[in-house]
C-alpha atoms as a PDB file:
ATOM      1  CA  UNK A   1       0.000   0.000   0.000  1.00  0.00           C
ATOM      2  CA  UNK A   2       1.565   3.557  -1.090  1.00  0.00           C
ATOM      3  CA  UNK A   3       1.292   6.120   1.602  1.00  0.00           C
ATOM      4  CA  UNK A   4       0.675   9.700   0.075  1.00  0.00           C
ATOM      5  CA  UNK A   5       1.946  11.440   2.871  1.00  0.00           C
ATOM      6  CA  UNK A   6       5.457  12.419   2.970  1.00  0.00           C
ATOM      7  CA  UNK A   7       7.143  10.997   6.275  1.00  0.00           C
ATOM      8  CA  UNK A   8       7.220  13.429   9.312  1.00  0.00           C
ATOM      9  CA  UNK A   9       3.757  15.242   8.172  1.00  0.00           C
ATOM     10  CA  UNK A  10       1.385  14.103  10.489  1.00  0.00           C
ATOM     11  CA  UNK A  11       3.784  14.376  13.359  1.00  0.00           C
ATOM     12  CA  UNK A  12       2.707  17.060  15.831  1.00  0.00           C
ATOM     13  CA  UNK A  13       4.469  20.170  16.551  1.00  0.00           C
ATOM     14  CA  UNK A  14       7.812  19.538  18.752  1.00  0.00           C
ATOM     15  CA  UNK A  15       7.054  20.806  22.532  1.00  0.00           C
ATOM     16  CA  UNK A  16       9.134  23.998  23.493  1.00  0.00           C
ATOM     17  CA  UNK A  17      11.784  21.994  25.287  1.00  0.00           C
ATOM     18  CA  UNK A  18      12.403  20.133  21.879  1.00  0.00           C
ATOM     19  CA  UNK A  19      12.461  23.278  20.007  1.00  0.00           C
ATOM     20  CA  UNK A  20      15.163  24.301  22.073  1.00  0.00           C
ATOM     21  CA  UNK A  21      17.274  21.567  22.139  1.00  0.00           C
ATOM     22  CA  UNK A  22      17.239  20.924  18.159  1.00  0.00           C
ATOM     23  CA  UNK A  23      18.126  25.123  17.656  1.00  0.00           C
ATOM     24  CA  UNK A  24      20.780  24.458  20.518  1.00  0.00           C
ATOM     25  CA  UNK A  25      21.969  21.343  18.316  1.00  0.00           C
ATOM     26  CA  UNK A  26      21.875  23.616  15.632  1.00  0.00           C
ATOM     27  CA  UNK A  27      23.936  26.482  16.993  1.00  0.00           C
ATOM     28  CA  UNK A  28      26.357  24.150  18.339  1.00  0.00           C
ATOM     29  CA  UNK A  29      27.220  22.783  14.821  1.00  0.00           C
ATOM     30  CA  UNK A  30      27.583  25.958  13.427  1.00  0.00           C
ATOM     31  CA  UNK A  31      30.314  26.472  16.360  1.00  0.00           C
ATOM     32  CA  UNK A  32      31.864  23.008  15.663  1.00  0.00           C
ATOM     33  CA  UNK A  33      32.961  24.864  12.144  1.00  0.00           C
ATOM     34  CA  UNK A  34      34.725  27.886  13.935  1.00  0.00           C
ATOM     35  CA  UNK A  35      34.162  30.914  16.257  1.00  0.00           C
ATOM     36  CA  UNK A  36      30.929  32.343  15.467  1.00  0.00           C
ATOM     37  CA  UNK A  37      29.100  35.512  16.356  1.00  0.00           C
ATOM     38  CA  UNK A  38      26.272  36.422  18.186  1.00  0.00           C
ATOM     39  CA  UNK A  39      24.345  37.634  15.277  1.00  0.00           C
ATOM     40  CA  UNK A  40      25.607  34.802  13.058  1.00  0.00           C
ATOM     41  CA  UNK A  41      24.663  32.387  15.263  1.00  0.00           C
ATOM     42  CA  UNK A  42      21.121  33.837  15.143  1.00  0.00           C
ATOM     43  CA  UNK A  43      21.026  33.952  11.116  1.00  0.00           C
ATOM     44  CA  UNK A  44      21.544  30.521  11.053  1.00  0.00           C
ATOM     45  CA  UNK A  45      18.995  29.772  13.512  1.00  0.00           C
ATOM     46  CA  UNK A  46      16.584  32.254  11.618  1.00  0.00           C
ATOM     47  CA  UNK A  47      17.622  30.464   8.111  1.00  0.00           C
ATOM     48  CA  UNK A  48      17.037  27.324   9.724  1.00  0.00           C
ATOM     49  CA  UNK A  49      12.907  28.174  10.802  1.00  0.00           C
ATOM     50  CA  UNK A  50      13.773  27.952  14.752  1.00  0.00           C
ATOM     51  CA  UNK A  51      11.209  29.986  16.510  1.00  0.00           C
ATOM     52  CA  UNK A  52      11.889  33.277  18.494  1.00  0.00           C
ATOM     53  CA  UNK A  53      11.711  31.920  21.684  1.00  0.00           C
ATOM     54  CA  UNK A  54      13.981  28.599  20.579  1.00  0.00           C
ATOM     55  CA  UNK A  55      16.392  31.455  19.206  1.00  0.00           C
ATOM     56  CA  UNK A  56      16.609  33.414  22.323  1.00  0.00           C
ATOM     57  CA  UNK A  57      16.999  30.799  24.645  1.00  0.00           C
ATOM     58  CA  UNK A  58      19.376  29.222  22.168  1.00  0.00           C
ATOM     59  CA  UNK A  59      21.487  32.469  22.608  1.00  0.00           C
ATOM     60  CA  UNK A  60      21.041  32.926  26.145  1.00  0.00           C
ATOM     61  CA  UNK A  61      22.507  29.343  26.673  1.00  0.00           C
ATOM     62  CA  UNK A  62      25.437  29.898  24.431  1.00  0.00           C
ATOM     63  CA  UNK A  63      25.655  33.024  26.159  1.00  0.00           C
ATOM     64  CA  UNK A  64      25.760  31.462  29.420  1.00  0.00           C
ATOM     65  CA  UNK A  65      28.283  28.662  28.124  1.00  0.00           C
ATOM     66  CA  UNK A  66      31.265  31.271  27.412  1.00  0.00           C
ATOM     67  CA  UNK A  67      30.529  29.869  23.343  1.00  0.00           C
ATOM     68  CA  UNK A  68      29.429  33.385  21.960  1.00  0.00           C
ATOM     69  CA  UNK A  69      32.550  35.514  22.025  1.00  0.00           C
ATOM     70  CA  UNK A  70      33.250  38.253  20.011  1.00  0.00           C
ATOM     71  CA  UNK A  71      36.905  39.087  20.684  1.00  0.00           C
ATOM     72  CA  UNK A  72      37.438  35.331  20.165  1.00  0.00           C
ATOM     73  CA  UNK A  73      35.862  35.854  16.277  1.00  0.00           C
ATOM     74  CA  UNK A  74      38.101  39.396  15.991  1.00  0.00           C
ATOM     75  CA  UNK A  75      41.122  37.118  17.424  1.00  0.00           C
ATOM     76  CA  UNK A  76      40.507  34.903  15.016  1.00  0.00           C
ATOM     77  CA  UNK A  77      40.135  37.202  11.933  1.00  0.00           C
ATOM     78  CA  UNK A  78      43.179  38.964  12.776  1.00  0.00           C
ATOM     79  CA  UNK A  79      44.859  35.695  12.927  1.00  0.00           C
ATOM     80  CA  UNK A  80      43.520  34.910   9.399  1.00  0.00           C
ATOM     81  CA  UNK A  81      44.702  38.113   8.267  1.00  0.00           C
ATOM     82  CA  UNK A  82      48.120  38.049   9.230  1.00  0.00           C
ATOM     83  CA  UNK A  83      48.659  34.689   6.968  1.00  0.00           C
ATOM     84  CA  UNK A  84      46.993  35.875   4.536  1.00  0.00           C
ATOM     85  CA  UNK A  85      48.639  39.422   4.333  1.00  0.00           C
ATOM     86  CA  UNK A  86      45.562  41.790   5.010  1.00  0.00           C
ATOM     87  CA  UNK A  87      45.405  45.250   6.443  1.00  0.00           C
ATOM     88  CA  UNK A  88      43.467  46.479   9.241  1.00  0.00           C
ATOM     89  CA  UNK A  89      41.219  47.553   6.855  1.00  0.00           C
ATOM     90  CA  UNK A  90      39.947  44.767   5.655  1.00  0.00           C
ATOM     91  CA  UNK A  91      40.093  43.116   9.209  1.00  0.00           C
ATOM     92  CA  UNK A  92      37.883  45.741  10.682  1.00  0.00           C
ATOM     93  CA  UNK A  93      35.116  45.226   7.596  1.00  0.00           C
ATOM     94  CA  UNK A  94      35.559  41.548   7.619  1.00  0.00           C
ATOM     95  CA  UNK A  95      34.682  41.946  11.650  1.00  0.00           C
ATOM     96  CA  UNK A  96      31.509  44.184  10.742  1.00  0.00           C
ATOM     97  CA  UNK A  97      29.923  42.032   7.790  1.00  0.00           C
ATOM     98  CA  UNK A  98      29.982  39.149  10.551  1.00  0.00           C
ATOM     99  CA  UNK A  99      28.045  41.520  13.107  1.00  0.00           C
ATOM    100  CA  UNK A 100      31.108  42.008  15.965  1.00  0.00           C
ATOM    101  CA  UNK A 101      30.403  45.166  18.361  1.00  0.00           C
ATOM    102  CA  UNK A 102      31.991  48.273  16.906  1.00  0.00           C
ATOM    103  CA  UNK A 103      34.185  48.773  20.122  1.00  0.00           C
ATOM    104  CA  UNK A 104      35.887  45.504  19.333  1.00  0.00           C
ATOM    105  CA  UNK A 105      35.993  45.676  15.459  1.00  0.00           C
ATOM    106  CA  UNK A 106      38.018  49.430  16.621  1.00  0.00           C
ATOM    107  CA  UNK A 107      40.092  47.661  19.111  1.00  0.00           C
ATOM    108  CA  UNK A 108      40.450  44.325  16.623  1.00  0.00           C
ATOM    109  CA  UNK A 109      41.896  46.970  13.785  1.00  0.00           C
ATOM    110  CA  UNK A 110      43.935  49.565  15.931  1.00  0.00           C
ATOM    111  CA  UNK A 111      45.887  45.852  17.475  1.00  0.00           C
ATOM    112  CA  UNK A 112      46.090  44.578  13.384  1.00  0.00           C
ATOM    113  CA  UNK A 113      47.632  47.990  12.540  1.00  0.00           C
ATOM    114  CA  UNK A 114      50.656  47.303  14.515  1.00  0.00           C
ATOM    115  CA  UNK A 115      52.062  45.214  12.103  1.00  0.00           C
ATOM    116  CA  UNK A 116      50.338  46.386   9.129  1.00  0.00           C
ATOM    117  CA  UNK A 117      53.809  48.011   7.642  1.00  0.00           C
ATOM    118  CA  UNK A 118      55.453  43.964   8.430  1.00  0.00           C
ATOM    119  CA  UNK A 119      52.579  42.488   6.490  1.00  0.00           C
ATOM    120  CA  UNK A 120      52.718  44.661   3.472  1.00  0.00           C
ATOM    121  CA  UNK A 121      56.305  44.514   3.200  1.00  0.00           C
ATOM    122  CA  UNK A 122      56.189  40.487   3.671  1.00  0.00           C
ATOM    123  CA  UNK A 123      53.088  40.163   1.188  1.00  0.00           C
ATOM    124  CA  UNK A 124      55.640  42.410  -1.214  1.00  0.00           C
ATOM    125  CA  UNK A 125      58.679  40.615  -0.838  1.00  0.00           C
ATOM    126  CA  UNK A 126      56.872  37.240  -1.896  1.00  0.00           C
ATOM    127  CA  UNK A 127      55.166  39.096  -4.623  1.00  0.00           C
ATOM    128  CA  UNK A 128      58.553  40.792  -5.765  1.00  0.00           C
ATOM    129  CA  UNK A 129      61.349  38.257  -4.695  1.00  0.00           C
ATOM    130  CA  UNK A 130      64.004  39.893  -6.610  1.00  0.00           C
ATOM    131  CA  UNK A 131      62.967  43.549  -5.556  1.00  0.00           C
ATOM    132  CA  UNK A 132      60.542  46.169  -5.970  1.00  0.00           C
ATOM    133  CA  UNK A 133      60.010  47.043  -9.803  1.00  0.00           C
ATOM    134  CA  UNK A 134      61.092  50.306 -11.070  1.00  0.00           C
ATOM    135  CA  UNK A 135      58.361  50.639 -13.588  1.00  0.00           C
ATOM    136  CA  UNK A 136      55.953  53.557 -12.794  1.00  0.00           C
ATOM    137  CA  UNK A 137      52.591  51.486 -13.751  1.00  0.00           C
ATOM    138  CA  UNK A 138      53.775  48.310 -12.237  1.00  0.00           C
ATOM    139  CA  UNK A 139      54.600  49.958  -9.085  1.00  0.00           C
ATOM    140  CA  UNK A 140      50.481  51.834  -9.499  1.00  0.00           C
ATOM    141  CA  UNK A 141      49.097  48.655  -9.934  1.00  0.00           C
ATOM    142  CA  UNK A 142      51.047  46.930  -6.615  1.00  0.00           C
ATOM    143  CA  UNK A 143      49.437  50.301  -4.788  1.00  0.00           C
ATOM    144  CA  UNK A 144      46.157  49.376  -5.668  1.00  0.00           C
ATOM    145  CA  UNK A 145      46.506  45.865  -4.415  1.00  0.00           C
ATOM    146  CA  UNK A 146      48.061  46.766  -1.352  1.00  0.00           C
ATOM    147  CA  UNK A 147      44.804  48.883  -1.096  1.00  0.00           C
ATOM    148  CA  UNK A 148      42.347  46.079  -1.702  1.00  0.00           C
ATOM    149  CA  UNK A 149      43.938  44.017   0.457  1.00  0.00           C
ATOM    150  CA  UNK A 150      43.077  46.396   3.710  1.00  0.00           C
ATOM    151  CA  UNK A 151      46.024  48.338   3.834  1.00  0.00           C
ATOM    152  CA  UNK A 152      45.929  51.915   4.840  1.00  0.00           C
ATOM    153  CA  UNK A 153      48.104  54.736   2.536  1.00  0.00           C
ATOM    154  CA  UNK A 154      50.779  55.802   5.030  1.00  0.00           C
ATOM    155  CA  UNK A 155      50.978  51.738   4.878  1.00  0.00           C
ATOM    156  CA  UNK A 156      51.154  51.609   1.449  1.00  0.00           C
ATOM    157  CA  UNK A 157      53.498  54.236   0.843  1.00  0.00           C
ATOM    158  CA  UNK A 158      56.093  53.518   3.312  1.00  0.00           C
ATOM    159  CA  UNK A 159      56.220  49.682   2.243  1.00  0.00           C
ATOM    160  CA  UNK A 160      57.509  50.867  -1.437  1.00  0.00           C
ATOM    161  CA  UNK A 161      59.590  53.510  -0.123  1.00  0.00           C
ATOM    162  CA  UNK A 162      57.567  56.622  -0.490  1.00  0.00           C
ATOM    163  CA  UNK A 163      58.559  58.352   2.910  1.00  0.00           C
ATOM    164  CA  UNK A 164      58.149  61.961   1.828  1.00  0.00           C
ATOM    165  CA  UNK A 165      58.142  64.074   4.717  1.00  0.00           C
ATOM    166  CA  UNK A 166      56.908  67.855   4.330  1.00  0.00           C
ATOM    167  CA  UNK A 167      58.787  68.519   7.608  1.00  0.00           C
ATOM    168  CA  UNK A 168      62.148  67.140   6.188  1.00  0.00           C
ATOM    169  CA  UNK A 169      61.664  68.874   2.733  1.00  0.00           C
ATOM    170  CA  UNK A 170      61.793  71.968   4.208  1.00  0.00           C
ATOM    171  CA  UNK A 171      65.160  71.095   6.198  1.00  0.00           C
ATOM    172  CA  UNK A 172      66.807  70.104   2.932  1.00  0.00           C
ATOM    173  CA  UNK A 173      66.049  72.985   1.573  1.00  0.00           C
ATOM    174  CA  UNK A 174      67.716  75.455   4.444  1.00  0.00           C
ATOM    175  CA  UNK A 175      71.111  73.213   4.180  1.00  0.00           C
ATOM    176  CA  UNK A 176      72.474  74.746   1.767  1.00  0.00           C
END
């Protein structure tokens, strides 16, 4: 005999407590994949059809766990960004497309600035092993990626040796 229901149809409604356990089960395997954020977390819950109340309880557990963390995420971004070469820039817009409070996102990009000038350089010296060209548009273009890669301009300019200084301009000048 064919059934024409589809299986799990008729079932009834979960009770709350099971609501809350499957969005917990839920949240916790989007955490098995890597740090997440508060308001990730609760896009995937959303995306997933968990109900308000199995969201915020969801949160409030995770909450109450130590699991939602946002310096952790910025920790880990900047982490990610250091192998991969990337400014503070792009850290800090990275941190705010994945919802991270704006004091840390600050905090996450004024700590990734540090070394911005080391990453630069290192990301040039493996794109340039035998030196910096001289070539006027070939030197444009490597601005411009230094730029989309999240690198301020000071940045950019000091890591191909364009330190021009008003202030010691206008001590050359009175040397002579």
């Amino acid at each position: 005999m064919r059934r024409s229901a589809r299986a799990g149809e008729d079932r009834p409604p979960p009770t709350p407590e099971a609501a809350r356990d499957r969005a917990l089960a839920c949240a916790f395997r989007a955490l098995a994949r890597g740090p997440r954020t508060r308001a990730e977390i609760a896009a995937t819950l959303a995306r997933r059809g968990h109900g308000a109340e199995a969201m915020a309880a969801t949160l409030a557990r995770l909450d109450e766990l130590g699991y939602l963390d946002d310096a952790l995420v910025a920790g880990a971004v900047a982490r990610g960004a250091e192998r991969k070469h990337l400014g503070s820039r792009r850290v800090a817009l990275a941190l705010g497309r994945r919802g991270v409070a704006r004091d840390v996102v600050q905090d996450a990009a004024r700590a990734s600035g540090t070394t911005d000038l080391e990453r630069a350089r290192a990301f040039l010296s493996r794109r340039f092993p035998a030196g910096l060209p001289v070539d006027r548009l070939v030197r444009q273009k490597v601005m411009r990626q230094l730029a989309a890669r999240g690198f301020p301009g000071d940045v950019v300019r000091r890591a191909l040796g364009i330190d021009l200084d008003v202030a010691d301009d206008a001590d050359a000048g009175n040397d002579g």
